[in-house]
C-alpha atoms as a PDB file:
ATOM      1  CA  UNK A   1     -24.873 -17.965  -5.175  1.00  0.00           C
ATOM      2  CA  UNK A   2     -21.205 -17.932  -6.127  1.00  0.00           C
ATOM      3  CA  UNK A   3     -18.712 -20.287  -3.878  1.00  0.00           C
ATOM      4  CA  UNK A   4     -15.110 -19.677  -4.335  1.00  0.00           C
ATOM      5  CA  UNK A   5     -13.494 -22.778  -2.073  1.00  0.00           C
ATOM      6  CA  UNK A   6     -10.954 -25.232  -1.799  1.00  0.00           C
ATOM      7  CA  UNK A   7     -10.724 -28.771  -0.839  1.00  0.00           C
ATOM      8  CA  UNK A   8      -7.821 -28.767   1.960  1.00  0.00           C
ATOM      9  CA  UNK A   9      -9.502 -28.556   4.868  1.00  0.00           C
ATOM     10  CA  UNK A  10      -7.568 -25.952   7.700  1.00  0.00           C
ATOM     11  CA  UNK A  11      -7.048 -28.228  10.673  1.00  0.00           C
ATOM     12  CA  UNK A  12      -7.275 -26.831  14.371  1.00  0.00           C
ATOM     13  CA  UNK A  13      -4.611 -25.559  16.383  1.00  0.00           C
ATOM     14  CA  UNK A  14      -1.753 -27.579  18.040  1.00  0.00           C
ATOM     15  CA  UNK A  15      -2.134 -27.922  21.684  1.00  0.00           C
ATOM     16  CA  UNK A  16       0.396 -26.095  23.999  1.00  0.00           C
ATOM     17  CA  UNK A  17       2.586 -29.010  23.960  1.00  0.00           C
ATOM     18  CA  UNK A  18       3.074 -29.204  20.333  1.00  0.00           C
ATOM     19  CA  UNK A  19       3.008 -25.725  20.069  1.00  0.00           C
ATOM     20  CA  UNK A  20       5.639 -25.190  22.150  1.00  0.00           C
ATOM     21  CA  UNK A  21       8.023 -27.715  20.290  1.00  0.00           C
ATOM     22  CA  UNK A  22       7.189 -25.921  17.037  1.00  0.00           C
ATOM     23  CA  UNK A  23       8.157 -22.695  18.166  1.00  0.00           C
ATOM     24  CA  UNK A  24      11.225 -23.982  19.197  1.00  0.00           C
ATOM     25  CA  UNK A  25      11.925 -25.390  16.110  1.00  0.00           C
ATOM     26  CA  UNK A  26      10.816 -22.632  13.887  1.00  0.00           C
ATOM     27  CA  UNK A  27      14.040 -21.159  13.321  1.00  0.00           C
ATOM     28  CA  UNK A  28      15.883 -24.638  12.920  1.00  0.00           C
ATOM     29  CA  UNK A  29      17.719 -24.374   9.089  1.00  0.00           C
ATOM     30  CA  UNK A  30      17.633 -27.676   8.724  1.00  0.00           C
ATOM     31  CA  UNK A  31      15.499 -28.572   5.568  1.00  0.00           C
ATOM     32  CA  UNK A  32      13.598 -31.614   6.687  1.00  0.00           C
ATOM     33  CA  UNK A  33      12.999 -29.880   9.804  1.00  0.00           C
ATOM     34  CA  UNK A  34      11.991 -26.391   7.928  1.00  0.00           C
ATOM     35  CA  UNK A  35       9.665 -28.118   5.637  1.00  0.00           C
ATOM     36  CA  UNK A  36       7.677 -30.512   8.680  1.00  0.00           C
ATOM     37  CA  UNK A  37       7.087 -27.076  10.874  1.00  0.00           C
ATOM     38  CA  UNK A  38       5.925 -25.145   8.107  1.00  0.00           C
ATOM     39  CA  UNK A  39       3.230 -27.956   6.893  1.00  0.00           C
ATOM     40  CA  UNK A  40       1.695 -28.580  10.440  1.00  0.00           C
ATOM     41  CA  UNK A  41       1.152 -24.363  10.262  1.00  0.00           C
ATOM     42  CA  UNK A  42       0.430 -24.803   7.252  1.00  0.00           C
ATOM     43  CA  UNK A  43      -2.656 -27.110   8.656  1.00  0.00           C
ATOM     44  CA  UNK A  44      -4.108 -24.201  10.580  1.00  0.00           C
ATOM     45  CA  UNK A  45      -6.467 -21.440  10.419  1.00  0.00           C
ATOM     46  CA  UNK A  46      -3.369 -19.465  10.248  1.00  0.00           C
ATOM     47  CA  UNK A  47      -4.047 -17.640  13.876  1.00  0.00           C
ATOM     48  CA  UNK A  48      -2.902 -18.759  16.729  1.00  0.00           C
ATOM     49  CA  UNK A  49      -2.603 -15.445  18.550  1.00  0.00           C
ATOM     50  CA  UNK A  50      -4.897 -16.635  21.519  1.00  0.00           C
ATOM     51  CA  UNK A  51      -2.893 -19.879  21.513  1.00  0.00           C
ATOM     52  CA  UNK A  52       0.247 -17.510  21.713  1.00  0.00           C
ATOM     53  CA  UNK A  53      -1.162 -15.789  24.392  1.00  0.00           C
ATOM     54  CA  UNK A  54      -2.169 -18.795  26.566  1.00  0.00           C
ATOM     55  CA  UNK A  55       1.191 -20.151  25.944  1.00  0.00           C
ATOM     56  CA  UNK A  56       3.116 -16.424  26.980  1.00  0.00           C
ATOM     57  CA  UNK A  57       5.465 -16.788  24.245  1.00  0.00           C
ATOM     58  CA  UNK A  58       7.883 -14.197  24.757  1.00  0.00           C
ATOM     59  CA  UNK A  59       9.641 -13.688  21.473  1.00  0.00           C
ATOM     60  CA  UNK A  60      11.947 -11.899  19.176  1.00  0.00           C
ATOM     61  CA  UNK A  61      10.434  -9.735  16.277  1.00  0.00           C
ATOM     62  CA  UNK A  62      12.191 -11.786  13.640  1.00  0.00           C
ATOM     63  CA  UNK A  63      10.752 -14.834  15.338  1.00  0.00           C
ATOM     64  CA  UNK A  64       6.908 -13.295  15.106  1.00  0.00           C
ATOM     65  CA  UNK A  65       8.047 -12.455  11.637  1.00  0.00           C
ATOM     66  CA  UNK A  66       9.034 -16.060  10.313  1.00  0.00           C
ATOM     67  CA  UNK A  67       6.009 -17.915  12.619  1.00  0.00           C
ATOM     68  CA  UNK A  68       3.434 -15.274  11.097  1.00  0.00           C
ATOM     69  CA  UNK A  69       5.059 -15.499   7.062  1.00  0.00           C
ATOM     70  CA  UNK A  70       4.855 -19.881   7.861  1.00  0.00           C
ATOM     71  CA  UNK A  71       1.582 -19.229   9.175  1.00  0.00           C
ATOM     72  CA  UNK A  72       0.174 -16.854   6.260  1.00  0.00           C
ATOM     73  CA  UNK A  73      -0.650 -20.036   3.605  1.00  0.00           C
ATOM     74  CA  UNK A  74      -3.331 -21.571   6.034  1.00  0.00           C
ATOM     75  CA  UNK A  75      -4.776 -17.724   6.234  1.00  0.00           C
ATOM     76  CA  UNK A  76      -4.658 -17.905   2.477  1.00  0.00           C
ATOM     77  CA  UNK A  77      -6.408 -21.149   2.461  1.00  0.00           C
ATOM     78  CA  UNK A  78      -8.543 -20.191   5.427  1.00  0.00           C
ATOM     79  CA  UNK A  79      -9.939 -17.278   3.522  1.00  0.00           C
ATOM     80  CA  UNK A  80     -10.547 -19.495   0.033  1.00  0.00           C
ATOM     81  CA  UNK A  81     -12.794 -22.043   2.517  1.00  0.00           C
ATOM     82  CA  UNK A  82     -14.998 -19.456   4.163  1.00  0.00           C
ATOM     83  CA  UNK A  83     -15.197 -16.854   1.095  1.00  0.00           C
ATOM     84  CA  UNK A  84     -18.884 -17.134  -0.028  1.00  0.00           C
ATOM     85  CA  UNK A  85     -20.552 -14.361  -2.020  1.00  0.00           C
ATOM     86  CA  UNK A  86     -24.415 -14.646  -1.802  1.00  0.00           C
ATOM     87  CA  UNK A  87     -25.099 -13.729  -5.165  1.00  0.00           C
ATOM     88  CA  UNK A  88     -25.075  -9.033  -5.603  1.00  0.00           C
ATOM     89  CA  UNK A  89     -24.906  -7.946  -2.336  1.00  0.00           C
ATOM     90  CA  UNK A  90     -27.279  -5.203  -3.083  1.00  0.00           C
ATOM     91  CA  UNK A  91     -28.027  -2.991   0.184  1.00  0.00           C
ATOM     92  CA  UNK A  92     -26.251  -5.982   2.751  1.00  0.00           C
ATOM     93  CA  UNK A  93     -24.180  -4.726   4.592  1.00  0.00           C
ATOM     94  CA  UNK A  94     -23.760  -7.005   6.818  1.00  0.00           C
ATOM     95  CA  UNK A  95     -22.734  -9.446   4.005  1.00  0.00           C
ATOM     96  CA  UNK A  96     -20.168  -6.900   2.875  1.00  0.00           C
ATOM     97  CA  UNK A  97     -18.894  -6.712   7.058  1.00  0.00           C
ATOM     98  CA  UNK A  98     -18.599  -9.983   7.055  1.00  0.00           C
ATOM     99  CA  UNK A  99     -16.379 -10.169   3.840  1.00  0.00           C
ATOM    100  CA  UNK A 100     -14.339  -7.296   4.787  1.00  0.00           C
ATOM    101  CA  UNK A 101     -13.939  -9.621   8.277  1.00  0.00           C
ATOM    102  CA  UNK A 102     -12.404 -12.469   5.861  1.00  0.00           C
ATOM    103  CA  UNK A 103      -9.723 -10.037   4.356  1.00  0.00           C
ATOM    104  CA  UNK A 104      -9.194  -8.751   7.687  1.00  0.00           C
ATOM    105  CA  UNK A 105      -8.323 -11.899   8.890  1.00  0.00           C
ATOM    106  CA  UNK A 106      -6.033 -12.729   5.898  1.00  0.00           C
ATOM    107  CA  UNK A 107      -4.041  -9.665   6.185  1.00  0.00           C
ATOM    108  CA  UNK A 108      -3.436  -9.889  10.187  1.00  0.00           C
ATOM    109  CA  UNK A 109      -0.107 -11.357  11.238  1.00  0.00           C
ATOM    110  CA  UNK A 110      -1.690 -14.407  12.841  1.00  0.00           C
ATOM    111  CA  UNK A 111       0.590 -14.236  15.939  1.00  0.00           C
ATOM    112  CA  UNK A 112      -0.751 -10.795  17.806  1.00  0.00           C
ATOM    113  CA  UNK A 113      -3.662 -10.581  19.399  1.00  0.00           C
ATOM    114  CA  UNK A 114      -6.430  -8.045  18.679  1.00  0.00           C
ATOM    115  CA  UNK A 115     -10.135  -7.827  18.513  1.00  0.00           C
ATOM    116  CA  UNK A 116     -12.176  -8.952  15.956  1.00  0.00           C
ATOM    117  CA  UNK A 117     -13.187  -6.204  12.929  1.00  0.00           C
ATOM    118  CA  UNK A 118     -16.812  -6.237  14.255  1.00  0.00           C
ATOM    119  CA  UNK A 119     -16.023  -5.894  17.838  1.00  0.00           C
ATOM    120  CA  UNK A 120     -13.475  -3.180  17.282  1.00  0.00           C
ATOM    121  CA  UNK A 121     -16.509  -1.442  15.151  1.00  0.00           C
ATOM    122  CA  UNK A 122     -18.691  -2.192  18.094  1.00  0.00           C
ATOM    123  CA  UNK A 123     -16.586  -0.430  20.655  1.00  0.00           C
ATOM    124  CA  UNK A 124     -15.930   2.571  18.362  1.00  0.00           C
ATOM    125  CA  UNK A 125     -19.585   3.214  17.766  1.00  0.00           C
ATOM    126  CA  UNK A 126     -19.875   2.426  21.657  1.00  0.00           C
ATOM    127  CA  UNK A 127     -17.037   5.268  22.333  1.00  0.00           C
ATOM    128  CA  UNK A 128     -19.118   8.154  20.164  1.00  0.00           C
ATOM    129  CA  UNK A 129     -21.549   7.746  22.591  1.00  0.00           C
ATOM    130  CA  UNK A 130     -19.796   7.837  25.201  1.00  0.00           C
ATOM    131  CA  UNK A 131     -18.456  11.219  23.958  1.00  0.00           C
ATOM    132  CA  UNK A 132     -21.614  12.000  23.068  1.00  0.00           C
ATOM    133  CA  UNK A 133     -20.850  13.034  19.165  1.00  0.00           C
ATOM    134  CA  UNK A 134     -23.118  10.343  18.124  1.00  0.00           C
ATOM    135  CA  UNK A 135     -25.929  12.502  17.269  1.00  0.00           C
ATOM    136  CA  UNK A 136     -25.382  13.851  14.212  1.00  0.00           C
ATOM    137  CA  UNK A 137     -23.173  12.767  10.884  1.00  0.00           C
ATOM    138  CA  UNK A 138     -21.215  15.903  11.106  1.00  0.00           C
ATOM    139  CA  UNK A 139     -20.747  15.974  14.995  1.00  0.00           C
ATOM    140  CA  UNK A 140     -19.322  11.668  14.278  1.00  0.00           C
ATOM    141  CA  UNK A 141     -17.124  13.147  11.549  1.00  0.00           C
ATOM    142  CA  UNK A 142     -15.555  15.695  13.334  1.00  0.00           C
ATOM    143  CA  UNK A 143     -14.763  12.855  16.139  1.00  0.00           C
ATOM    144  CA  UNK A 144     -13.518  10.293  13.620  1.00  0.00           C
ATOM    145  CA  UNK A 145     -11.149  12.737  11.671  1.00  0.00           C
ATOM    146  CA  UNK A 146     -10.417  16.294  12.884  1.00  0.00           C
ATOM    147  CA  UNK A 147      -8.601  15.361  15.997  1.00  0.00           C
ATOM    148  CA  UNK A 148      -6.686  12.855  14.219  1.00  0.00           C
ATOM    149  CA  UNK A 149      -8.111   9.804  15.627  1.00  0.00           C
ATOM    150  CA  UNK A 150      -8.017   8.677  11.715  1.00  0.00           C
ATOM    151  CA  UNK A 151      -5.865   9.930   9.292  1.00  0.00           C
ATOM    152  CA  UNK A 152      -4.721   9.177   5.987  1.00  0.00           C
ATOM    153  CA  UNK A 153      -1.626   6.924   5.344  1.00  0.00           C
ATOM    154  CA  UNK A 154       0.312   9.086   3.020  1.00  0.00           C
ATOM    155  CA  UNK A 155       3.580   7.732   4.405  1.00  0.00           C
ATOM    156  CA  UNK A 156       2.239   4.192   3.037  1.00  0.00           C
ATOM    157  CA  UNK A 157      -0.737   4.556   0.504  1.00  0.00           C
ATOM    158  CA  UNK A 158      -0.007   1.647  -1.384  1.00  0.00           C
ATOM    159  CA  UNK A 159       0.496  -0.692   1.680  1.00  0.00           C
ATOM    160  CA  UNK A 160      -2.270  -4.135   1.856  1.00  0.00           C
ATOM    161  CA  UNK A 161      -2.541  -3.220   5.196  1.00  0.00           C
ATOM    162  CA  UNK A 162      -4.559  -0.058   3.998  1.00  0.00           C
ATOM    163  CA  UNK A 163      -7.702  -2.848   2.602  1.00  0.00           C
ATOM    164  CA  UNK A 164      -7.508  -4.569   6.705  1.00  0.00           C
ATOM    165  CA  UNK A 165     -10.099  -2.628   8.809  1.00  0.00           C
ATOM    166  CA  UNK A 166      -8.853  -3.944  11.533  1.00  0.00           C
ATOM    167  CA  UNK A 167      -5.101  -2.165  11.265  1.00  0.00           C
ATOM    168  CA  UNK A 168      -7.311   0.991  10.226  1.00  0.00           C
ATOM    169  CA  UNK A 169      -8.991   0.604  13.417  1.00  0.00           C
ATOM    170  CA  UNK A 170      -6.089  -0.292  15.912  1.00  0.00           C
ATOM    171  CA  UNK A 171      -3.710   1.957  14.001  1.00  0.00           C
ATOM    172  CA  UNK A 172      -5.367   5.029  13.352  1.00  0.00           C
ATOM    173  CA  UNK A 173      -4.581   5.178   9.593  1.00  0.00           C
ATOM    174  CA  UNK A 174      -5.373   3.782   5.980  1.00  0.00           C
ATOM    175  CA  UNK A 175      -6.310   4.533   2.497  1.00  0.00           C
ATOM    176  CA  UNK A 176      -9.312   6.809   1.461  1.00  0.00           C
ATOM    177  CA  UNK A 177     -11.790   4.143   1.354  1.00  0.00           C
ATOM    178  CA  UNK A 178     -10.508   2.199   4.465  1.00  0.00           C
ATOM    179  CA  UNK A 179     -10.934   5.643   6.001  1.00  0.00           C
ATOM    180  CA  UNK A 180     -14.306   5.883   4.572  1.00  0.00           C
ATOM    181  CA  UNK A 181     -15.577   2.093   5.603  1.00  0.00           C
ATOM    182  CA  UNK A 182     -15.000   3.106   9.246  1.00  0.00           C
ATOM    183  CA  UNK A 183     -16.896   6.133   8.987  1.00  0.00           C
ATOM    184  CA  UNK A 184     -19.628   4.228   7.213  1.00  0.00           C
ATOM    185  CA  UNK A 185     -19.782   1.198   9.547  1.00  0.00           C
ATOM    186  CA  UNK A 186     -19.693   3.415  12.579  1.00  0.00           C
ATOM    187  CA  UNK A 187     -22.399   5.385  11.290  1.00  0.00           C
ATOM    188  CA  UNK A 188     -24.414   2.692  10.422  1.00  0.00           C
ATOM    189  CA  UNK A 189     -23.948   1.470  14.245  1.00  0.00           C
ATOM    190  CA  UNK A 190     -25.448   4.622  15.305  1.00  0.00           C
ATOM    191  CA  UNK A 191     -28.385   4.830  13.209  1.00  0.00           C
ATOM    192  CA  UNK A 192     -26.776   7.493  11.035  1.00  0.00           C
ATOM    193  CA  UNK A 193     -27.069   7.646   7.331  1.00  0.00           C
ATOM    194  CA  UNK A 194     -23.612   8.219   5.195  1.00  0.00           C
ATOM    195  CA  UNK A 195     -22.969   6.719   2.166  1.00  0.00           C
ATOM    196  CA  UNK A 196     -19.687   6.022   0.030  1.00  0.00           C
ATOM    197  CA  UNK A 197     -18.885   8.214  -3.265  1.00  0.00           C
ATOM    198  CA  UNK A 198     -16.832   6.615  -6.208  1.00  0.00           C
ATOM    199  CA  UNK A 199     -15.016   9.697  -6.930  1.00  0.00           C
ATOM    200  CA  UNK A 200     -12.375   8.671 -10.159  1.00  0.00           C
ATOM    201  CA  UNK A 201      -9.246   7.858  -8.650  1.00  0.00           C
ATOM    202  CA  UNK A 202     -10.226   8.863  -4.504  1.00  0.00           C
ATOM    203  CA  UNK A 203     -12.995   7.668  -2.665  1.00  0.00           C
ATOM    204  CA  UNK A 204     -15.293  10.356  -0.230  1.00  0.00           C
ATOM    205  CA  UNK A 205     -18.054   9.991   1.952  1.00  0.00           C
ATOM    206  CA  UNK A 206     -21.345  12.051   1.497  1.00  0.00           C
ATOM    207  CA  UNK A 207     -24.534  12.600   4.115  1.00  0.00           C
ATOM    208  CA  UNK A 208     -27.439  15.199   4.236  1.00  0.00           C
ATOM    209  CA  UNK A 209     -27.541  18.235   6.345  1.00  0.00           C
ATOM    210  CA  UNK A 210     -31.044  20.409   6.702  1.00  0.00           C
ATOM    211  CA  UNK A 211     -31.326  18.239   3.259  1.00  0.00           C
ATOM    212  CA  UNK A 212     -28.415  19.276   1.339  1.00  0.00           C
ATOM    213  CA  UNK A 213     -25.545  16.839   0.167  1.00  0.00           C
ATOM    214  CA  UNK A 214     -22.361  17.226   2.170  1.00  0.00           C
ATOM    215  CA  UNK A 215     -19.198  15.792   0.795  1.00  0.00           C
ATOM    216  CA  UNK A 216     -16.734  14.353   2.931  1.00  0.00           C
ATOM    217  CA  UNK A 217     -13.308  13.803   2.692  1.00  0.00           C
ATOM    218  CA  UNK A 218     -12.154  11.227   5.211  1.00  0.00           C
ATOM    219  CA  UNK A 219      -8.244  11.025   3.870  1.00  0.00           C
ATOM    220  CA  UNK A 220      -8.380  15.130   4.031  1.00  0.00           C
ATOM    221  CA  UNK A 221      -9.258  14.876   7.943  1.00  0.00           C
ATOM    222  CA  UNK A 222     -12.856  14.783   7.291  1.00  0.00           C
ATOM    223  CA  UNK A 223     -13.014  18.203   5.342  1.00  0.00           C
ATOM    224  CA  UNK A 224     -16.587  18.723   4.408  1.00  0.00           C
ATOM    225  CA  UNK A 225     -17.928  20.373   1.529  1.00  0.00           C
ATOM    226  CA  UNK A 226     -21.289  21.577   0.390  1.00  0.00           C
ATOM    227  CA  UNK A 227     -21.994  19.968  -2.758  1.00  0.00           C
ATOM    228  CA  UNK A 228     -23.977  22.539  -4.203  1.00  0.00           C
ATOM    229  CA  UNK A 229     -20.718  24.623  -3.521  1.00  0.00           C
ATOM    230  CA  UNK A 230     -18.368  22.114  -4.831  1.00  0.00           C
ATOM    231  CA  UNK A 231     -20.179  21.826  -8.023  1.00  0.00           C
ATOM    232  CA  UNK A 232     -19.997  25.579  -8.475  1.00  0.00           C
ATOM    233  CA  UNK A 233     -16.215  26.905  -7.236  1.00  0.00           C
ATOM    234  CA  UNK A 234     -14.648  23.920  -8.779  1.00  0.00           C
ATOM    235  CA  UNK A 235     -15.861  24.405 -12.802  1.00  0.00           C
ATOM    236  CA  UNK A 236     -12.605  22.165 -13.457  1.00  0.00           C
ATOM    237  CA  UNK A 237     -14.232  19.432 -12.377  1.00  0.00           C
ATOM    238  CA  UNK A 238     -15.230  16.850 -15.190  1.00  0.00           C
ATOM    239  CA  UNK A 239     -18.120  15.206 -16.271  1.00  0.00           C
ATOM    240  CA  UNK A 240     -17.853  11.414 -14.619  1.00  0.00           C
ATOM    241  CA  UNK A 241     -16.409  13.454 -11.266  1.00  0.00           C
ATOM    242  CA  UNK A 242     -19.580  15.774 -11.001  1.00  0.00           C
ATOM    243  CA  UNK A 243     -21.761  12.228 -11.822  1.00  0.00           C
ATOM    244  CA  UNK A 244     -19.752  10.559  -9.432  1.00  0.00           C
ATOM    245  CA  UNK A 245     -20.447  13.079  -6.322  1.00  0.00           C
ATOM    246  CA  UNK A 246     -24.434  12.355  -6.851  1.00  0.00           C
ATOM    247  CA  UNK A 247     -23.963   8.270  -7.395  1.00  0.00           C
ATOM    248  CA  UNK A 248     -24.381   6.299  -4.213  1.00  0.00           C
ATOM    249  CA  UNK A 249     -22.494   2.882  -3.963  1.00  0.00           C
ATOM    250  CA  UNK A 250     -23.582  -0.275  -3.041  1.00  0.00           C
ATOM    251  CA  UNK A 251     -21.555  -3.225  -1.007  1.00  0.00           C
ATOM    252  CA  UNK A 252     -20.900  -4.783  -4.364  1.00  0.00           C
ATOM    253  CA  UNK A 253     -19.108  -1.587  -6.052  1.00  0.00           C
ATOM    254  CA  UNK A 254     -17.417  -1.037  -2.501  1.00  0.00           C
ATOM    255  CA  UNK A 255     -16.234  -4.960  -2.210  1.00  0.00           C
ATOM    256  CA  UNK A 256     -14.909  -4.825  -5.630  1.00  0.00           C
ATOM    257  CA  UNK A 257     -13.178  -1.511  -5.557  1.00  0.00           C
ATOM    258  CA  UNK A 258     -10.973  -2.805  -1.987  1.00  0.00           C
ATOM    259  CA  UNK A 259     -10.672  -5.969  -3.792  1.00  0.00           C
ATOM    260  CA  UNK A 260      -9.242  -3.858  -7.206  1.00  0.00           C
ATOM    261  CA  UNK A 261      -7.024  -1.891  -4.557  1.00  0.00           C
ATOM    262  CA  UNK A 262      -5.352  -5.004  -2.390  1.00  0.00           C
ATOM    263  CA  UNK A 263      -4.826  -7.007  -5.906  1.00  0.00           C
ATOM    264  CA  UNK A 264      -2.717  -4.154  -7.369  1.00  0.00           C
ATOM    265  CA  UNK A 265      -0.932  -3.598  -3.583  1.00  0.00           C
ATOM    266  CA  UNK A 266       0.244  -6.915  -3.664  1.00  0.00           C
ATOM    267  CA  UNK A 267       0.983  -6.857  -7.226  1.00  0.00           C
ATOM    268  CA  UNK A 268       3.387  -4.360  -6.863  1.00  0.00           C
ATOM    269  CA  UNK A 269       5.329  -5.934  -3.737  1.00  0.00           C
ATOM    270  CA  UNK A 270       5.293  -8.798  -6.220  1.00  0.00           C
ATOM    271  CA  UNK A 271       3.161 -11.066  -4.059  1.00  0.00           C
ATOM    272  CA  UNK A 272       2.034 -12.849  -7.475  1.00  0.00           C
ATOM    273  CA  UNK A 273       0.626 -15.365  -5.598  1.00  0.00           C
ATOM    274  CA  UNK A 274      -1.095 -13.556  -3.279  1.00  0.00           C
ATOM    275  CA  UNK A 275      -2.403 -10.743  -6.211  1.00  0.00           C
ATOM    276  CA  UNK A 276      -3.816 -14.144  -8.390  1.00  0.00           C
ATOM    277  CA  UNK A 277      -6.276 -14.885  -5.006  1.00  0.00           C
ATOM    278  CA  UNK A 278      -7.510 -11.508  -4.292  1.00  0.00           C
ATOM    279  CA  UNK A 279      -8.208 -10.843  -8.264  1.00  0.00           C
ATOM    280  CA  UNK A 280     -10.201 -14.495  -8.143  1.00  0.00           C
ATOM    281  CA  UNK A 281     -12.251 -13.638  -5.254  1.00  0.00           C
ATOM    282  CA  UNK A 282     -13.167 -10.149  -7.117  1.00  0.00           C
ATOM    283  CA  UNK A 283     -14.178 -12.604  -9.868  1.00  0.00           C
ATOM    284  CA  UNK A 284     -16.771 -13.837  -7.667  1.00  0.00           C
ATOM    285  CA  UNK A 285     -18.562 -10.359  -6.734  1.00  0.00           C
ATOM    286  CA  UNK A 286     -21.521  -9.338  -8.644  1.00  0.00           C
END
């Protein structure tokens, strides 16, 4: 198994008391002051949305801005502790959930309140059938991206955000293989089968209809195409694309791939700090 941790422990949250005082005192510019507030966050799990919400802090946005940027080392160090890769992930995808949970968790503010990746999964799976487009891969596509429940985030391609599930999920938008990961996940909910393509420089989904590969494309609003039809109208396409449309990937090529993606999004914000962790828990995948 590979461990990537750290020795500083994340301690729990304040209680409403303490809380209170440190919100108070968040904003204070004086340095002694500045630097005690941000190491007792620092001491956290680096969420204390449900603390937030007991409390009914009623705040300014540049207030949830500074409380969630003191709060983001203990996420940081929170996501160190519990990142543990058990070895390749091979076909577990639960493993790969659960990791995609961690960088979830890192990305979120820390200060708003929203459900949990696998619970948010849970209910959109849970909504299909409600709507009764849970029977079929194609019928689930069509529900996930021609209305526009999901669409891709051309306004902001290169934004973390797009490698957080959860955002995709609560905000309707990401990158082509956040887009992908939902439709996947959901699927997988329902007892569908759709699997993730490695197409050079995009990232598509692909299931079987009446036994024939369907390509989909979940940042083009779920457009579908045939693959045997793809492969013929489309003679421009290259060698490594054509073996890339027939290649099925596993958690571990999926993992590293979002991993590749949220290193070089926070390298170019220059978040060097930030870029060094994600690129050392890629290290770690098989």
């Amino acid at each position: 198994m590979s461990f990537y941790r750290t020795d500083q422990m994340s301690g729990g949250s304040p209680a409403i008391g303490e809380l209170s005082a440190l919100l108070r005192l968040i904003d204070d510019e004086t340095p002694v002051v500045r630097d005690q507030v941000a190491a007792r966050l620092a001491e956290t799990s680096g969420d204390l949305s449900e603390s937030l919400v007991d409390l009914g802090w009623d705040s300014k946005r540049g207030d949830r801005e500074l409380l969630s940027e003191l709060l983001h080392p203990a996420r940081a160090r929170t996501l160190r502790r519990e990142w543990i890769v058990p070895g390749a992930l091979g076909d577990d995808w639960d493993s790969l959930e659960h990791l995609l949970r961690l960088i979830s968790d890192f990305l979120h503010d820390g200060v708003s309140l929203r459900q949990s990746l696998p619970d948010a999964l849970d209910l959109l799976a849970e909504d299909a059938e409600e709507n009764e487009v849970s029977g079929s891969e194609e019928e689930l596509c069509e529900f996930l991206f021609g209305g526009g429940r999901f669409r891709g985030n051309r306004e902001s391609y290169y934004d973390p955000r797009n490698s957080d599930l959860g955002y995709a999920l609560s905000a309707g938008t990401s990158n082509p293989i956040g887009l992908c990961l939902v439709f996947l996940f959901t699927a997988r909910r329902l007892g569908l089968e759709v699997s993730g393509v490695p197409f050079p420089g995009h990232f598509l989904c692909r299931y079987h209809e009446e036994g024939e590969p369907v390509i989909v494309d979940c940042f083009d609003h779920g457009r579908r195409h045939r693959l045997s039809l793809l492969l013929t109208e489309h003679p421009e396409l290259g060698l490594q694309q054509k073996l890339s449309l027939k290649t099925f990937t596993t958690p571990d090529m999926i993992l590293q791939r979002l991993l590749s993606n949220l290193s070089s999004a926070f390298s170019g914000l220059n978040r060097v700090d930030d870029a060094r962790l994600i690129s050392e828990l890629r290290s770690t995948v098989g």
